[in-house]
N, C-alpha and C. Protein backbone atom coordinates (compact mmCIF):
# COMPACT_ATOMS: atom_id res chain seq x y z
N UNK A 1 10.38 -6.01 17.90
CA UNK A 1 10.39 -4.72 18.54
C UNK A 1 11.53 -3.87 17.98
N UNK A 2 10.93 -2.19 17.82
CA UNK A 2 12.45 -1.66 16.95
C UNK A 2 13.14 -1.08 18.67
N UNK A 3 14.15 -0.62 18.31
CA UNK A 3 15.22 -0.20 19.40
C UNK A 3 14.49 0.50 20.70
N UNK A 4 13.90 0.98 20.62
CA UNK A 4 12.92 1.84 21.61
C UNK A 4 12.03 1.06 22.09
N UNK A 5 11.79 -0.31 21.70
CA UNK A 5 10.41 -0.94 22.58
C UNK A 5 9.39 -0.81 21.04
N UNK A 6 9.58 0.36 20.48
CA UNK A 6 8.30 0.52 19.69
C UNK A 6 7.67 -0.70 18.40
N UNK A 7 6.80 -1.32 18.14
CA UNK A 7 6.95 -2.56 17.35
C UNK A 7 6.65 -1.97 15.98
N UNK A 8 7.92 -2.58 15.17
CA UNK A 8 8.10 -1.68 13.79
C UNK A 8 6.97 -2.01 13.16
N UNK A 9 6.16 -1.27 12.23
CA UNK A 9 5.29 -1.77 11.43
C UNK A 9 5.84 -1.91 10.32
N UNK A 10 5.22 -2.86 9.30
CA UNK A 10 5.90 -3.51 8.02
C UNK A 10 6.98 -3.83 7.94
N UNK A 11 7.64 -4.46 6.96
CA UNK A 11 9.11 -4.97 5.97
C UNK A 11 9.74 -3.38 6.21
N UNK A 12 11.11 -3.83 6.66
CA UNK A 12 12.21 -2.98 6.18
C UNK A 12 12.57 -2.75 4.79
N UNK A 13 12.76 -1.61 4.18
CA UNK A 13 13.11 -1.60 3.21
C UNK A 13 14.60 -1.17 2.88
N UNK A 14 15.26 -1.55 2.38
CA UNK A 14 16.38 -1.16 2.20
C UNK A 14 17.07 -0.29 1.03
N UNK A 15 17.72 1.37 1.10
CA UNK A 15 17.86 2.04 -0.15
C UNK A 15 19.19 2.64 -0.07
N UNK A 16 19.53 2.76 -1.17
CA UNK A 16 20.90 2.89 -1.78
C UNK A 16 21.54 3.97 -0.33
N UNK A 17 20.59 4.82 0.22
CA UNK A 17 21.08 5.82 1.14
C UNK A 17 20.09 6.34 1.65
N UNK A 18 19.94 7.26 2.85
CA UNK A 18 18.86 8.00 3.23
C UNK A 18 18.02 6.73 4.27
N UNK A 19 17.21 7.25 4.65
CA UNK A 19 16.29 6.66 5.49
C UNK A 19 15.47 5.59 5.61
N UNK A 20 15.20 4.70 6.47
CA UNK A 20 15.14 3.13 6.20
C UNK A 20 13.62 3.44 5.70
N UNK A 21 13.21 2.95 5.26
CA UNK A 21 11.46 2.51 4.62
C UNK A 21 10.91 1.57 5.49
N UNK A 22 9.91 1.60 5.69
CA UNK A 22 9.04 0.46 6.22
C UNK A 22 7.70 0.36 5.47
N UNK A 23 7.31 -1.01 4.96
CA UNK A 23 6.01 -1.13 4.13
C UNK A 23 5.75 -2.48 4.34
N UNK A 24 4.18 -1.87 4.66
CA UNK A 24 3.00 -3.30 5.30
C UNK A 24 1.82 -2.92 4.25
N UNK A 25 1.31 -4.11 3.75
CA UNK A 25 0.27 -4.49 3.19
C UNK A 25 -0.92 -5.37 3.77
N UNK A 26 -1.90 -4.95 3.84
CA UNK A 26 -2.71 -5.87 4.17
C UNK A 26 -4.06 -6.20 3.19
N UNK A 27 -4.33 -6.66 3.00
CA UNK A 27 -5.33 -7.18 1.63
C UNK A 27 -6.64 -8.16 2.75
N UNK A 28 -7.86 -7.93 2.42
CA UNK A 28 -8.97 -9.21 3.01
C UNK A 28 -9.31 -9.01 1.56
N UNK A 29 -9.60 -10.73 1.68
CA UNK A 29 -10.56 -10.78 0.30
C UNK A 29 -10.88 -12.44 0.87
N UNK A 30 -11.74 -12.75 -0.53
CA UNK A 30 -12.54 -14.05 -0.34
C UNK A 30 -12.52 -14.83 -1.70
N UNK A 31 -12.28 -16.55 -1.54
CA UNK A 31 -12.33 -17.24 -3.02
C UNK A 31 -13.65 -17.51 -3.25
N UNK A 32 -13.74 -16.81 -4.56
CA UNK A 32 -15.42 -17.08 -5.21
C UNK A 32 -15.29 -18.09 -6.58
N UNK A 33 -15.99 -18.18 -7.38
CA UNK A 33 -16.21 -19.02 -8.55
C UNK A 33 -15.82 -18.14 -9.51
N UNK A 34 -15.38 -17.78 -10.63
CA UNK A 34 -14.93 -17.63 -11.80
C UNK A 34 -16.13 -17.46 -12.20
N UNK A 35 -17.00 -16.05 -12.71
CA UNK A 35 -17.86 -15.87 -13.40
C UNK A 35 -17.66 -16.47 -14.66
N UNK A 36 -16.68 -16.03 -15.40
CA UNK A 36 -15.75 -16.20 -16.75
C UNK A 36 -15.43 -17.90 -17.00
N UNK A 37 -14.74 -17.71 -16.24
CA UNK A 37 -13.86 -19.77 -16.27
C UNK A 37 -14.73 -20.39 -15.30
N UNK A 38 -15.30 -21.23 -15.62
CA UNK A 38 -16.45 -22.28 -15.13
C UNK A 38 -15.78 -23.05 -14.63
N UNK A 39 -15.81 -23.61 -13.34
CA UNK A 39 -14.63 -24.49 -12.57
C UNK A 39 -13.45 -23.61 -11.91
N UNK A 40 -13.29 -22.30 -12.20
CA UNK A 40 -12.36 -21.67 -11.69
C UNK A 40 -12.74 -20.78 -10.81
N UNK A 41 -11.56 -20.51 -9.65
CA UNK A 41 -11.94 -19.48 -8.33
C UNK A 41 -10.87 -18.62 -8.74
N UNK A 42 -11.63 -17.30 -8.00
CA UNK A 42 -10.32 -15.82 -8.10
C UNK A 42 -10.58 -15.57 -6.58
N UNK A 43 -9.54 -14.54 -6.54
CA UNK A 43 -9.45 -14.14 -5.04
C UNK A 43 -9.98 -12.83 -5.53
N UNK A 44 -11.04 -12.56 -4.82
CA UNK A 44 -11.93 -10.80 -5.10
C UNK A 44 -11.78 -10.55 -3.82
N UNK A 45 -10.95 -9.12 -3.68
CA UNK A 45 -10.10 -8.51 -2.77
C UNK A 45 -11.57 -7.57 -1.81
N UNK A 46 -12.00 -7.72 -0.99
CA UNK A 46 -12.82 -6.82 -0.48
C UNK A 46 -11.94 -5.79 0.53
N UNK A 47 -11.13 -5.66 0.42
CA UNK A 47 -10.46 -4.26 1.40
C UNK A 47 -8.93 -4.71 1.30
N UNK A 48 -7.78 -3.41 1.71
CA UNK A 48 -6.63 -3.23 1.49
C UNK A 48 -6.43 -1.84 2.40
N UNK A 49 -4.85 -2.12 2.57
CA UNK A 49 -4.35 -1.02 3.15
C UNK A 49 -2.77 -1.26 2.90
N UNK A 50 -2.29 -0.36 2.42
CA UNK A 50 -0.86 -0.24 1.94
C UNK A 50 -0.45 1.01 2.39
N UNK A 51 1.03 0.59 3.48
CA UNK A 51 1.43 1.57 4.61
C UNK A 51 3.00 1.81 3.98
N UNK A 52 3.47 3.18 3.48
CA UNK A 52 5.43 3.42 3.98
C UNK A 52 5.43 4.16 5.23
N UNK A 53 6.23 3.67 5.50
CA UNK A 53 6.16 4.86 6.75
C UNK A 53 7.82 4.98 6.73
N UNK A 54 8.61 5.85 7.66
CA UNK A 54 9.94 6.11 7.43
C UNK A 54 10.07 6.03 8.48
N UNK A 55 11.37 4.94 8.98
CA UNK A 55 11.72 4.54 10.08
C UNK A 55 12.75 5.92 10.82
N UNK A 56 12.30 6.30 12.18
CA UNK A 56 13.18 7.15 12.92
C UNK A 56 14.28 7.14 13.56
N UNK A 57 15.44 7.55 12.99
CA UNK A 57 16.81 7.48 13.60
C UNK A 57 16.80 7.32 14.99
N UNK A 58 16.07 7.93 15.82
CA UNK A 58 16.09 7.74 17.24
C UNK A 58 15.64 6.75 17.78
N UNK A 59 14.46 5.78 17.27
CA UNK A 59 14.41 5.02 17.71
C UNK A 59 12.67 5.15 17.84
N UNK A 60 12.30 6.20 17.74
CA UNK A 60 11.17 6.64 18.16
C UNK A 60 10.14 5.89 16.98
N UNK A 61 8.56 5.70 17.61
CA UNK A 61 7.51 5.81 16.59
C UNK A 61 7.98 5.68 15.02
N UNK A 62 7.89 4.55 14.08
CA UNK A 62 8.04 5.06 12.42
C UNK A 62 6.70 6.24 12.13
N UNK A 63 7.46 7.19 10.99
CA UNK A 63 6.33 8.26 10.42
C UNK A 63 6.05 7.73 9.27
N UNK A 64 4.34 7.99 9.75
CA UNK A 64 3.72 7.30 8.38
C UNK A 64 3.97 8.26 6.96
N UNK A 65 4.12 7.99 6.09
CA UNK A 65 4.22 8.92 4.53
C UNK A 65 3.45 8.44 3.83
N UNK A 66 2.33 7.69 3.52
CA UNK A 66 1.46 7.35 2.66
C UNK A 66 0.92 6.44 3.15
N UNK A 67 -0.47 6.44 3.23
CA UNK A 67 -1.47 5.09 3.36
C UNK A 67 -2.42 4.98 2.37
N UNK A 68 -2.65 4.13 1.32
CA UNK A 68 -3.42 4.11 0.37
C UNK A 68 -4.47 3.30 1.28
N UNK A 69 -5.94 3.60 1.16
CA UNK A 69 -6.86 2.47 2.15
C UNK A 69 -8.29 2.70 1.62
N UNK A 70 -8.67 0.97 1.67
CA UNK A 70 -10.10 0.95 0.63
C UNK A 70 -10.78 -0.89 1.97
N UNK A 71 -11.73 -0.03 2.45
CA UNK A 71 -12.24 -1.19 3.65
C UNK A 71 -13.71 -0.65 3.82
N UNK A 72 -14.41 -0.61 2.59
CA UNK A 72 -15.43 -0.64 2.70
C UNK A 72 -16.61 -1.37 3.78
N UNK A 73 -16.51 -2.62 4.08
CA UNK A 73 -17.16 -3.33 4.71
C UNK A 73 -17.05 -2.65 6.00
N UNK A 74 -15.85 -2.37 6.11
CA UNK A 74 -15.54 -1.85 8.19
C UNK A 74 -16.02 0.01 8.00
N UNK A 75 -15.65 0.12 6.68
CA UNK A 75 -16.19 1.87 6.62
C UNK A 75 -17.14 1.92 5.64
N UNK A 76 -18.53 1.71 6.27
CA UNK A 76 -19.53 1.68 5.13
C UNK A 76 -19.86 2.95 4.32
N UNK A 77 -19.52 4.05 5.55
CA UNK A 77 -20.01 5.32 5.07
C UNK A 77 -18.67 6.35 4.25
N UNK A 78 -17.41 5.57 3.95
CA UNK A 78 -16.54 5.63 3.46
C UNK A 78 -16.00 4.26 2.17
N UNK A 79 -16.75 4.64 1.21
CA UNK A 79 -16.95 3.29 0.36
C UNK A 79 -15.55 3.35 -0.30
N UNK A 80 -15.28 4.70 -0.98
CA UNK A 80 -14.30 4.71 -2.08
C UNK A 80 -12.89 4.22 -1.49
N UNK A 81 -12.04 4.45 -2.51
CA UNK A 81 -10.14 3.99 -2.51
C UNK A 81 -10.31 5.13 -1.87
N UNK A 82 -8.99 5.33 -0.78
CA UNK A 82 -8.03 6.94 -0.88
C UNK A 82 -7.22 7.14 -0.48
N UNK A 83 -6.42 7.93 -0.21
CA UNK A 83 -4.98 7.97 0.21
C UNK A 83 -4.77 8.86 1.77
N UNK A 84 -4.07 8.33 2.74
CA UNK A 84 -3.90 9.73 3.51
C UNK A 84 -2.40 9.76 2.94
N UNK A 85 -1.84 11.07 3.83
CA UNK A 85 -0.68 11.78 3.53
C UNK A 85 -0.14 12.10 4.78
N UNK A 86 0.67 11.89 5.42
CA UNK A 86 1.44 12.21 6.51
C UNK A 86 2.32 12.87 6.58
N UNK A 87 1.98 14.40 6.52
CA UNK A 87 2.11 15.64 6.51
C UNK A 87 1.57 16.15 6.96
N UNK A 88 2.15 17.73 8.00
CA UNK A 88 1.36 18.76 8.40
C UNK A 88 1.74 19.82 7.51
N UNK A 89 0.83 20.47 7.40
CA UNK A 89 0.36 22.18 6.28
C UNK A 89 -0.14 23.18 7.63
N UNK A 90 0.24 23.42 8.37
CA UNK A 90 -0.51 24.75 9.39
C UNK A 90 -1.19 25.56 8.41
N UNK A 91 -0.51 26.00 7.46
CA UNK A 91 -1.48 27.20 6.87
C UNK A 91 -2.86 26.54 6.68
N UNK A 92 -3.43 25.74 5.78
CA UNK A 92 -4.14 24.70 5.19
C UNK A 92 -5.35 25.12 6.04
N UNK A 93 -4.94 24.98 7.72
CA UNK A 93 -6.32 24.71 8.73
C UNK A 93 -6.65 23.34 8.81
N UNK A 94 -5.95 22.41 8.30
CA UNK A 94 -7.09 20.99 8.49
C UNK A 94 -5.26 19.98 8.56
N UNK A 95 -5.87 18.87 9.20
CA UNK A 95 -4.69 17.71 9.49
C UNK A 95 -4.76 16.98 8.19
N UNK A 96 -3.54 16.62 7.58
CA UNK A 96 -3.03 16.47 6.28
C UNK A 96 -3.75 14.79 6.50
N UNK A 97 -3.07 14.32 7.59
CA UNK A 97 -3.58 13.04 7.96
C UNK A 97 -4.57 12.15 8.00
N UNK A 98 -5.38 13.44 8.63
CA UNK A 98 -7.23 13.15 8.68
C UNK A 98 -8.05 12.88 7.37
N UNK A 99 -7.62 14.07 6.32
CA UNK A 99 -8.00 13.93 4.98
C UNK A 99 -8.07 12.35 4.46
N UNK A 100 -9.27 12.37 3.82
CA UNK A 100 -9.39 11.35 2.97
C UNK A 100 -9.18 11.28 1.21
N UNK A 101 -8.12 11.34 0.69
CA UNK A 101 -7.89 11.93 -0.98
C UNK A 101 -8.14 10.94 -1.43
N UNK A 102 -9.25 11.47 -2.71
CA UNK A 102 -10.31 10.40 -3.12
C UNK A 102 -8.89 9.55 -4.46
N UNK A 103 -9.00 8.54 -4.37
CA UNK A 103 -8.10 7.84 -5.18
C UNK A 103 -8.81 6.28 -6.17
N UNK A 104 -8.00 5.84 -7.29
CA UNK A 104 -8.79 5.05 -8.10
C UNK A 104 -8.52 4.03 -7.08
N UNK A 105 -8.86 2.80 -7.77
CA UNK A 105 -8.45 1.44 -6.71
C UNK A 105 -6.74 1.37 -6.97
N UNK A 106 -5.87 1.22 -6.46
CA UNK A 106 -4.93 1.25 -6.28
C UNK A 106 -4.42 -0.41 -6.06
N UNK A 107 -3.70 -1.02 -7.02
CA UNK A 107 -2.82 -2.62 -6.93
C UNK A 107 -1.82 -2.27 -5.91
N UNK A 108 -1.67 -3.44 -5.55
CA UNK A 108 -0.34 -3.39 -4.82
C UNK A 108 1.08 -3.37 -5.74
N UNK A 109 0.77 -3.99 -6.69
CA UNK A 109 1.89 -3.70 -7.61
C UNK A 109 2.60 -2.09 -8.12
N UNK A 110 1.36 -1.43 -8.07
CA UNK A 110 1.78 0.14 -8.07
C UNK A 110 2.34 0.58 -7.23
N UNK A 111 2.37 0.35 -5.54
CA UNK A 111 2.70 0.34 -4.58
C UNK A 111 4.21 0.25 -4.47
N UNK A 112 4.29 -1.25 -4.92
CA UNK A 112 5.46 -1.72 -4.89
C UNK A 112 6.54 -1.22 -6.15
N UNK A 113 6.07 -0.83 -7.34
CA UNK A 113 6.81 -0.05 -8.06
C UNK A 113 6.95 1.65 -7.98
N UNK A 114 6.01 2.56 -6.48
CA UNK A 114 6.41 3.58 -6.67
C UNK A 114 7.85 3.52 -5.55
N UNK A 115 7.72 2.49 -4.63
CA UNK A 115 8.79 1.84 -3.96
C UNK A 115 10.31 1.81 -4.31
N UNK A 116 10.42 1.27 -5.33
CA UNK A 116 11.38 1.40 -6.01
C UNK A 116 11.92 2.36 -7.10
N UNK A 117 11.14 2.73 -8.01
CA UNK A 117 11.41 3.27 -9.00
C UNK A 117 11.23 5.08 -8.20
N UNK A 118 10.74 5.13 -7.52
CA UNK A 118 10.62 6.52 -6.94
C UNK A 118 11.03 6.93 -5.73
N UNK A 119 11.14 5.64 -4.86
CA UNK A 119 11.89 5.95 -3.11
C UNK A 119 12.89 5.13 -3.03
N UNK A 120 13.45 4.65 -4.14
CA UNK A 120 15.25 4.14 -3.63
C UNK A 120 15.05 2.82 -3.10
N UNK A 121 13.92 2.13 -3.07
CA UNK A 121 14.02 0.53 -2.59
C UNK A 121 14.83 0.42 -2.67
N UNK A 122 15.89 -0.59 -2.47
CA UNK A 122 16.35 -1.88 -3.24
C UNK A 122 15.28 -3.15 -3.62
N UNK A 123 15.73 -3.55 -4.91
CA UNK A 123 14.70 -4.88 -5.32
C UNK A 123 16.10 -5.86 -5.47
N UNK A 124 15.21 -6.93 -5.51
CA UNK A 124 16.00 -8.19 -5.02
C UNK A 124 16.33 -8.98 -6.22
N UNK A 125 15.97 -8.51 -7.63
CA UNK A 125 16.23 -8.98 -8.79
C UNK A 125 16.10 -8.47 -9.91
N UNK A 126 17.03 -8.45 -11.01
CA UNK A 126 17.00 -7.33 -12.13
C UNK A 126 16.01 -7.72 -12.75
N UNK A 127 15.01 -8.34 -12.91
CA UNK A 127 13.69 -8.05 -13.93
C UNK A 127 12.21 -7.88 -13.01
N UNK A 128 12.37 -6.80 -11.71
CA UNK A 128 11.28 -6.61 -10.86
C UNK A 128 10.52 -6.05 -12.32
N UNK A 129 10.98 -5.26 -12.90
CA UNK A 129 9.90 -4.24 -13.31
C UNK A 129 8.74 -4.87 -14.62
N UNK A 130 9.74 -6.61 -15.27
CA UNK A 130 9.00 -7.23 -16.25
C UNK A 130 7.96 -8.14 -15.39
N UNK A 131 8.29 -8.41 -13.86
CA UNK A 131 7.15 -9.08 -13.01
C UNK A 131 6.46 -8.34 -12.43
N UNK A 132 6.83 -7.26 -12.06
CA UNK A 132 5.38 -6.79 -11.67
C UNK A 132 4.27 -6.37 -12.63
N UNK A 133 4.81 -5.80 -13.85
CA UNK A 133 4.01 -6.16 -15.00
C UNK A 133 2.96 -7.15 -15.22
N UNK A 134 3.77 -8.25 -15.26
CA UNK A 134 3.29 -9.00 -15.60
C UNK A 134 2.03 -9.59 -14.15
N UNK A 135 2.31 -9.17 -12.78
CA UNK A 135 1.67 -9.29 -12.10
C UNK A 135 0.27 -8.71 -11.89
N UNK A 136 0.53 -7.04 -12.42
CA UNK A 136 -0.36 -6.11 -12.41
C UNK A 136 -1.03 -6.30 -13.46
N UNK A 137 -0.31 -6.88 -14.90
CA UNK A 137 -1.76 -7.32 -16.11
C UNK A 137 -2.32 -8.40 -15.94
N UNK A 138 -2.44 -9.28 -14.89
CA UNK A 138 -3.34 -10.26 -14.59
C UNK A 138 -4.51 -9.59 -13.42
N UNK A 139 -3.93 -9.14 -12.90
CA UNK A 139 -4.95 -8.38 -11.92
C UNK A 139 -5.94 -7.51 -12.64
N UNK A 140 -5.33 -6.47 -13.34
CA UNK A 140 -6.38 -5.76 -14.82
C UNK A 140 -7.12 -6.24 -15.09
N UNK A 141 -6.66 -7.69 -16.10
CA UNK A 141 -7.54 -8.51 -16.77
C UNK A 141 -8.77 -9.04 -15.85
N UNK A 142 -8.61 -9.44 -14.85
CA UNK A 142 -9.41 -10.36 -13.93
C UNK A 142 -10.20 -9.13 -12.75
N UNK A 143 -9.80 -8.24 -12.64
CA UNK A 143 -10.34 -7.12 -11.61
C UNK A 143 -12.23 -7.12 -12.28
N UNK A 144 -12.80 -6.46 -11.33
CA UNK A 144 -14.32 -6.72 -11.26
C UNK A 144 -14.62 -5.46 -10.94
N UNK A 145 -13.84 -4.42 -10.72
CA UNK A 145 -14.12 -2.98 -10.68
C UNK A 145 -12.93 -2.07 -10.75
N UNK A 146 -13.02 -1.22 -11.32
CA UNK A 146 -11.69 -0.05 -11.81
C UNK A 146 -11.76 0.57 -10.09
């Protein structure tokens, strides 16, 4: 529970200064057979949702700032990747939130490197950026749809 009762969503993130981060991932998927490698299983991801949200000094509610989300099965009539944005625009006429922005499939590894390299993470070891690499070109290689 954060200070207010409210139950924090995701990992704390921790950054050089400025405002705490919070980021939750959630991934469903299922082990199938290795079309490719005969004897081998992959994990084929059928839905994801990758949350920052920015934890509130007061104590209050975290604000969400990005949800990348692809859950086809639970949103049939919403097949594609997309992003919301947690922002209001008054001029605009429409809730920044509500929007669905059509997006490619999105890794978690991208996630986790706009994390750092763009919102001040802290990472927990000087060669994040040669592993997630190396994390995200196995996923490439082995992915079953762009």
């Amino acid at each position: 529970m954060g200070r207010s009762g409210h139950h924090r969503l995701g990992r704390a993130l921790c950054r050089g200064e400025g405002a705490l981060l919070l980021f939750s991932a959630n991934q469903r998927f299922e082990l199938v057979k290795h079309q490719k490698f005969i004897g081998e299983w992959k994990a084929q991801t059928n839905g994801y949702i990758y949350r920052i949200s920015l934890e509130m000094p007061d104590g209050a509610e975290p604000h969400e700032l990005l949800r990348w989300d692809w859950h086809p099965r639970t949103t049939p009539d919403r097949p594609q990747p997309h992003l919301h944005v947690g922002a209001e625009e008054p001029d605009l006429g429409v809730m920044l939130p509500r929007l669905h922005i059509p997006t490619g499939r999105v890794s978690f590894e991208e996630v986790v490197r706009l994390l750092i390299a763009e919102l001040g993470a802290q990472q927990n070891r000087d060669d994040w950026e040669v592993v997630l690499k190396d994390s995200e070109d196995r996923f490439r290689a082995f992915r079953t749809w762009s």
